[in-house]
PDB file of N, CA and C in Angstrom:
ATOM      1  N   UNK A   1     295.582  41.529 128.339  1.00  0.00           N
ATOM      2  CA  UNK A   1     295.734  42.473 129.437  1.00  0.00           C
ATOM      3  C   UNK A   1     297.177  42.961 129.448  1.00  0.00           C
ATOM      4  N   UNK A   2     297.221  44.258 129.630  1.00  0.00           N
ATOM      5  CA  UNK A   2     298.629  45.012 129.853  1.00  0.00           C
ATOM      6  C   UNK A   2     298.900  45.091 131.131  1.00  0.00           C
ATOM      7  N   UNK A   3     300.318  45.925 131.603  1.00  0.00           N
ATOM      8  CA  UNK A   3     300.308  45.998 132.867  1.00  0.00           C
ATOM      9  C   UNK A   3     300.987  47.081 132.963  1.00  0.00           C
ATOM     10  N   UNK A   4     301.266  48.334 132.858  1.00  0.00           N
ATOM     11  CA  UNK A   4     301.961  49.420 132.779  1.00  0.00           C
ATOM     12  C   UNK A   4     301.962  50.244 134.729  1.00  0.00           C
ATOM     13  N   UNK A   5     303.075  51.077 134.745  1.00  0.00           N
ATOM     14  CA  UNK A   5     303.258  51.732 136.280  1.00  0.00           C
ATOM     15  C   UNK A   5     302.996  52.906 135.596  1.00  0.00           C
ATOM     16  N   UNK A   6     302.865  53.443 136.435  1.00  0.00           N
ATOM     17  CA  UNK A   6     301.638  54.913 136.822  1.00  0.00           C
ATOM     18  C   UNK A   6     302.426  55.747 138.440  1.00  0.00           C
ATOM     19  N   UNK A   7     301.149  56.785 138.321  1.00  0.00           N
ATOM     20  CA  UNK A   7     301.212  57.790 139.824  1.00  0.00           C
ATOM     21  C   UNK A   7     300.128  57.781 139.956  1.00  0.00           C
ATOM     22  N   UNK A   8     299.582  58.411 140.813  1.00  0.00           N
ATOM     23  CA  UNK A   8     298.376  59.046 141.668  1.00  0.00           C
ATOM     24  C   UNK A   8     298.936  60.618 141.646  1.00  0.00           C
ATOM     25  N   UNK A   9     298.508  61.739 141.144  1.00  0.00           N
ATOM     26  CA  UNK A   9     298.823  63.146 141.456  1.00  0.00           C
ATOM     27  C   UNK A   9     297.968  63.954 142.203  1.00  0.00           C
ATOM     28  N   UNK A  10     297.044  62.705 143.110  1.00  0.00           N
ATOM     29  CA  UNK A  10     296.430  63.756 144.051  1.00  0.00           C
ATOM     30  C   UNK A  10     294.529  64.047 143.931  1.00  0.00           C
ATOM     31  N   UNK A  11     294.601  63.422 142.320  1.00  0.00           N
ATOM     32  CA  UNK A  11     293.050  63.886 141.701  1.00  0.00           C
ATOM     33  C   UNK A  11     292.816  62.768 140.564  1.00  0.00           C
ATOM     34  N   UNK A  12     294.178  61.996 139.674  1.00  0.00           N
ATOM     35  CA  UNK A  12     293.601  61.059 138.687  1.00  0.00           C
ATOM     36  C   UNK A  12     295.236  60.571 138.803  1.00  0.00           C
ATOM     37  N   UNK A  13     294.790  59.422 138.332  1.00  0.00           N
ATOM     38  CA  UNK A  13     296.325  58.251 138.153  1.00  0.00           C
ATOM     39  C   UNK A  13     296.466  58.457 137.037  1.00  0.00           C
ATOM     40  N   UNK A  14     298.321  59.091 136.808  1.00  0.00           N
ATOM     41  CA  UNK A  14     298.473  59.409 135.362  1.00  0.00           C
ATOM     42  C   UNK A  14     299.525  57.584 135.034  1.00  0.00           C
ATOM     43  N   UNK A  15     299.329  56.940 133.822  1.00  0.00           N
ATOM     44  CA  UNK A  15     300.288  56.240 133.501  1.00  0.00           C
ATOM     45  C   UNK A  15     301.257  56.758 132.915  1.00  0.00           C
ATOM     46  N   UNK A  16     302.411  55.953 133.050  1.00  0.00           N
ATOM     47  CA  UNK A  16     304.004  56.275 132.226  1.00  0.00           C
ATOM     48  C   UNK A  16     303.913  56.425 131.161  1.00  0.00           C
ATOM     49  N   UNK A  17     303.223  55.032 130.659  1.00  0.00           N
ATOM     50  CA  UNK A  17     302.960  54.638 129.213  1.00  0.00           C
ATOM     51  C   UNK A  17     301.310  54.857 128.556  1.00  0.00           C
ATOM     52  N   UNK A  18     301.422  56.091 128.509  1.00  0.00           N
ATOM     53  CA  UNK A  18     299.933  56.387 128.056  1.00  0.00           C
ATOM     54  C   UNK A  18     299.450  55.959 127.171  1.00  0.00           C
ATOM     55  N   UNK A  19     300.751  55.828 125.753  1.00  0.00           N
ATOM     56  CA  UNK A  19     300.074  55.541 124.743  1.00  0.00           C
ATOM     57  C   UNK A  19     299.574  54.166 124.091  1.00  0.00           C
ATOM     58  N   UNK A  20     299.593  53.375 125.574  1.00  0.00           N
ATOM     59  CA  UNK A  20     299.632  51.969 125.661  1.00  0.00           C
ATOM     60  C   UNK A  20     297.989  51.576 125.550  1.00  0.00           C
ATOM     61  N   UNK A  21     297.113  52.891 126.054  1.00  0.00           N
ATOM     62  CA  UNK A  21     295.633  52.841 126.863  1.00  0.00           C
ATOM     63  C   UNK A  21     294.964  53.690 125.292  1.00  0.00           C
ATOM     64  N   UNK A  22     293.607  52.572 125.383  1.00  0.00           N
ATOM     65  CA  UNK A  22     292.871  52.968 123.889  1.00  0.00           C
ATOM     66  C   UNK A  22     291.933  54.020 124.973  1.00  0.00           C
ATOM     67  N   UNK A  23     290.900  55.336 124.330  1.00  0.00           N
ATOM     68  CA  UNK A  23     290.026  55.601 124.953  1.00  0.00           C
ATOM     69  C   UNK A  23     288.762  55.002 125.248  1.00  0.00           C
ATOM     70  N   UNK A  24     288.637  55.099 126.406  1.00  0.00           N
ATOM     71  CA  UNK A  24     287.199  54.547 126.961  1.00  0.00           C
ATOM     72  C   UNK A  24     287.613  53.099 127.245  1.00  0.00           C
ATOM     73  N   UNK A  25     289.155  52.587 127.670  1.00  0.00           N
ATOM     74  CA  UNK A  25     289.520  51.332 128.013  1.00  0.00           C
ATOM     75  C   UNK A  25     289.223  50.998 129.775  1.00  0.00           C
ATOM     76  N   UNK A  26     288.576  49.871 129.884  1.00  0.00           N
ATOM     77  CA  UNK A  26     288.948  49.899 131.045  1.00  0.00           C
ATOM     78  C   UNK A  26     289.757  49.548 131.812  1.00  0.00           C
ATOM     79  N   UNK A  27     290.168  49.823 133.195  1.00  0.00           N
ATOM     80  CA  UNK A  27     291.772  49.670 133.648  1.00  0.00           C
ATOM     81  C   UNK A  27     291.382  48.308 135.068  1.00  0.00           C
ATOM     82  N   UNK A  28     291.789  48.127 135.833  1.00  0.00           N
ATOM     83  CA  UNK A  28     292.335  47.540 137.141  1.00  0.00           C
ATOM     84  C   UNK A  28     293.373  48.668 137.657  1.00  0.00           C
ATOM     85  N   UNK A  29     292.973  49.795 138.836  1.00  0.00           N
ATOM     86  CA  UNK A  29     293.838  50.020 139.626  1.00  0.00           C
ATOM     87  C   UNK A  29     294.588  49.344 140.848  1.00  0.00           C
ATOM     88  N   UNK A  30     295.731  48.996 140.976  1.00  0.00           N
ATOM     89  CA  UNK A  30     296.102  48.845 142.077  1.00  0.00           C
ATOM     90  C   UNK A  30     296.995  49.316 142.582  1.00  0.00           C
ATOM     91  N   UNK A  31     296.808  49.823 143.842  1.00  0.00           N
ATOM     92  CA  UNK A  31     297.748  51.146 144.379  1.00  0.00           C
ATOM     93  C   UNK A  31     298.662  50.024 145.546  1.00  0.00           C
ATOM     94  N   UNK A  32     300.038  50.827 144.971  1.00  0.00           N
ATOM     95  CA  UNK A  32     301.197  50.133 145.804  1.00  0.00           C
ATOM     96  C   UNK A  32     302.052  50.835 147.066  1.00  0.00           C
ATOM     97  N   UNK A  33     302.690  50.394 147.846  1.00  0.00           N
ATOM     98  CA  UNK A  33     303.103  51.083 148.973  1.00  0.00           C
ATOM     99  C   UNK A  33     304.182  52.038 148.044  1.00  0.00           C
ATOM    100  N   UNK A  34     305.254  51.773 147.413  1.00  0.00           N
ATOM    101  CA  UNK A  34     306.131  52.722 146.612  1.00  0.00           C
ATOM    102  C   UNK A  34     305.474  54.031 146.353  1.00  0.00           C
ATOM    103  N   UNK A  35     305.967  55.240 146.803  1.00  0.00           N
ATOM    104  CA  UNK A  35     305.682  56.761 146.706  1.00  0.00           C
ATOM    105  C   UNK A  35     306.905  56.659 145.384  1.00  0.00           C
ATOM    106  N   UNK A  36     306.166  57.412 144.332  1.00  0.00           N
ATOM    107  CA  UNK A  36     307.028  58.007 143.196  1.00  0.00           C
ATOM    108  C   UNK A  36     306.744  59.748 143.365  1.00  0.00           C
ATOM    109  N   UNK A  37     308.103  60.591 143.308  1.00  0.00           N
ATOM    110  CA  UNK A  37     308.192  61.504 143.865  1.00  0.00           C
ATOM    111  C   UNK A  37     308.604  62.083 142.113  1.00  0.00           C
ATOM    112  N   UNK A  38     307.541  62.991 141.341  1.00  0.00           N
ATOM    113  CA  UNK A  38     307.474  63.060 140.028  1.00  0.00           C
ATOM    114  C   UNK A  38     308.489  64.478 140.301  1.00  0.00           C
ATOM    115  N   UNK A  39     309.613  64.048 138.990  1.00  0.00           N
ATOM    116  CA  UNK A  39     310.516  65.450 138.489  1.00  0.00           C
ATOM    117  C   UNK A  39     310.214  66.668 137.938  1.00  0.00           C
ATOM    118  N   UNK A  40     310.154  67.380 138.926  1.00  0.00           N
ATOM    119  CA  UNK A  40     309.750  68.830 138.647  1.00  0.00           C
ATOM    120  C   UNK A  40     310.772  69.527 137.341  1.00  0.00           C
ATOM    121  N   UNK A  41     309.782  70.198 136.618  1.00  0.00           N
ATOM    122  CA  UNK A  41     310.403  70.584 135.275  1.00  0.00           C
ATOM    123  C   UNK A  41     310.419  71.948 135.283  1.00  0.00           C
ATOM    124  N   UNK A  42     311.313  73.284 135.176  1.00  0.00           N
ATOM    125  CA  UNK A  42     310.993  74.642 134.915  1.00  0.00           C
ATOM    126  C   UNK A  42     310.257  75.070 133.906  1.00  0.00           C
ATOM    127  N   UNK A  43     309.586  76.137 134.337  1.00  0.00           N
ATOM    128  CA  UNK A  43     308.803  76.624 133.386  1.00  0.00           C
ATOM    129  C   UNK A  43     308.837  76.159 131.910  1.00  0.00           C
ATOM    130  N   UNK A  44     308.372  76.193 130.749  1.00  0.00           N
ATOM    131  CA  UNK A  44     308.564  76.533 129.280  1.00  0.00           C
ATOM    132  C   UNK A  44     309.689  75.337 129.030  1.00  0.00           C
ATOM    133  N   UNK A  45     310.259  74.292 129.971  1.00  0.00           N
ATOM    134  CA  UNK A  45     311.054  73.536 128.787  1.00  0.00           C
ATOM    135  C   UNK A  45     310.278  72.066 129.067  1.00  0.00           C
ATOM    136  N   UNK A  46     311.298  71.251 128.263  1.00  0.00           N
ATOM    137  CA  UNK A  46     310.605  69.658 127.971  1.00  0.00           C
ATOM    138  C   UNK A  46     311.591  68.773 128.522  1.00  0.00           C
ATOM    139  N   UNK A  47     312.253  68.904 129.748  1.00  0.00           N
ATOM    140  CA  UNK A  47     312.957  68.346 129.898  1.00  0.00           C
ATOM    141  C   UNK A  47     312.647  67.097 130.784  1.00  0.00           C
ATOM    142  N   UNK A  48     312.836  65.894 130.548  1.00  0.00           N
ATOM    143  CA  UNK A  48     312.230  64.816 130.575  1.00  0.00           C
ATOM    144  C   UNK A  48     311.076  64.289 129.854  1.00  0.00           C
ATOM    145  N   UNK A  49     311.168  65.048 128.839  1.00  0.00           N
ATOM    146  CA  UNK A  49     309.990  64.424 127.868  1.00  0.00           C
ATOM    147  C   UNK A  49     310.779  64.086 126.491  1.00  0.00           C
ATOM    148  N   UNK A  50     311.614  64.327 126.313  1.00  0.00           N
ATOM    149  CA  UNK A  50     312.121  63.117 124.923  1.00  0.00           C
ATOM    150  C   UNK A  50     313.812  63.700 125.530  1.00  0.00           C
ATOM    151  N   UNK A  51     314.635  62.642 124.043  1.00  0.00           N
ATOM    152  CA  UNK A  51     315.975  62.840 123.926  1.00  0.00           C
ATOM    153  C   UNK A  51     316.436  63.465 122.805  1.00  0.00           C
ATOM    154  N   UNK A  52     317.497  63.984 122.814  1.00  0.00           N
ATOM    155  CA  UNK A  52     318.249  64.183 122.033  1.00  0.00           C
ATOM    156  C   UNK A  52     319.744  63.648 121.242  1.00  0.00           C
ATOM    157  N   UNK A  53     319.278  63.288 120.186  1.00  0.00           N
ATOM    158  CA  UNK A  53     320.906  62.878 120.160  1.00  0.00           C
ATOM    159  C   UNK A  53     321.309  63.160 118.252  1.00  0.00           C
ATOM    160  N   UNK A  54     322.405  63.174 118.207  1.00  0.00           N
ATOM    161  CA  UNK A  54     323.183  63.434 117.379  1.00  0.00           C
ATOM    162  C   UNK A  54     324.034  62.476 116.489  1.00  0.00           C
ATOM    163  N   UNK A  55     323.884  62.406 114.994  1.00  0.00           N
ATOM    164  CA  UNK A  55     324.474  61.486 114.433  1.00  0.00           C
ATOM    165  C   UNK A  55     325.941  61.303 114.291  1.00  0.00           C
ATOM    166  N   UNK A  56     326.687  60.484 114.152  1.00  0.00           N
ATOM    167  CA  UNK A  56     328.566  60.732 114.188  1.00  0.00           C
ATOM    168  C   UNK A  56     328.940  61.787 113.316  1.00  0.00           C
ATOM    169  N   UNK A  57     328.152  61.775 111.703  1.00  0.00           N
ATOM    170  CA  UNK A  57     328.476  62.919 110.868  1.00  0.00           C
ATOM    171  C   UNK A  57     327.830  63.982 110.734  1.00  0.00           C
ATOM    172  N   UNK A  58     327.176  64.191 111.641  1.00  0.00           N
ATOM    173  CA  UNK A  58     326.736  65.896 112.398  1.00  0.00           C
ATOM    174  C   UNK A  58     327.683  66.580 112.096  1.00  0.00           C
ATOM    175  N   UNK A  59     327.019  67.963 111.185  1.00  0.00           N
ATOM    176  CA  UNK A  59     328.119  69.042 111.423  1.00  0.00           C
ATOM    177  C   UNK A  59     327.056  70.241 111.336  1.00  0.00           C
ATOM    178  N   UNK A  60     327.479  71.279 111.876  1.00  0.00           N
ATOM    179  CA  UNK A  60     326.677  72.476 112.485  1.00  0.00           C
ATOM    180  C   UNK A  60     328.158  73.704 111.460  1.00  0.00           C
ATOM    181  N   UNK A  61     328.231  74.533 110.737  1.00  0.00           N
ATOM    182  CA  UNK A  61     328.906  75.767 110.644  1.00  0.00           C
ATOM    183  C   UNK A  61     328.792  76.457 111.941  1.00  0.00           C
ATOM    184  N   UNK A  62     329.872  77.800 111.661  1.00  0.00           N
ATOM    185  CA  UNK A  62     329.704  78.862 112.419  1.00  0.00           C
ATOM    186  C   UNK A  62     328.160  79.894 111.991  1.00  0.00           C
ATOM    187  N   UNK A  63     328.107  79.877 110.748  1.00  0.00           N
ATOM    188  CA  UNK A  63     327.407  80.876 109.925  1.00  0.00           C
ATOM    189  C   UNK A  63     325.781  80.228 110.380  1.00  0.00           C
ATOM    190  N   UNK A  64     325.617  78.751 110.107  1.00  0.00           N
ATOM    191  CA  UNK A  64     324.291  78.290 110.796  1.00  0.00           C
ATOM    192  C   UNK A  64     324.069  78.138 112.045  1.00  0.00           C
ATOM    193  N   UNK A  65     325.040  78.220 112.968  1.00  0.00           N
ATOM    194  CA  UNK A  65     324.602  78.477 114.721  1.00  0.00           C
ATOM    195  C   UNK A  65     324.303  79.885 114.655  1.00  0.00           C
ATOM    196  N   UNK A  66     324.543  81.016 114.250  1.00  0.00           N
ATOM    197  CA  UNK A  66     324.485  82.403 114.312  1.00  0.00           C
ATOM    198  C   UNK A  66     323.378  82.644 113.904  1.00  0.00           C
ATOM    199  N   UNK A  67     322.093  82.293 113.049  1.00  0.00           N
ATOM    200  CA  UNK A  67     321.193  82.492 112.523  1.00  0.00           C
ATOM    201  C   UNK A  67     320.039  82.378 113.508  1.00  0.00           C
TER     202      UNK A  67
END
């Protein structure tokens, strides 16, 4: 048995860790007093859905940012 945190959005409990759940698994809900108040994202970007990061010997030109 796993134990992963989740929301309620009103219509289905989404988990954090989705990719934790096989299909057609069955769960144990249990709903807790804690309200999680989910981060609204603007239109068209991904922000809060992965990271970014950069290696120490990263290098970018002028000529390849311009492209």
């Amino acid at each position: 048995m796993i134990a992963m945190q989740g929301y309620y959005n009103g219509t289905v409990c989404i988990p954090e860790e989705g990719e934790k759940l096989k299909l057609n698994q069955k769960v144990i809900i249990t709903a807790l007093d804690e309200i999680i108040v989910p981060k609204m994202r603007r239109l068209g970007t991904l922000e809060g859905k992965g990271t970014v990061s950069f290696s120490e010997d990263w290098e970018l030109s002028d000529e390849e940012m311009i492209k």
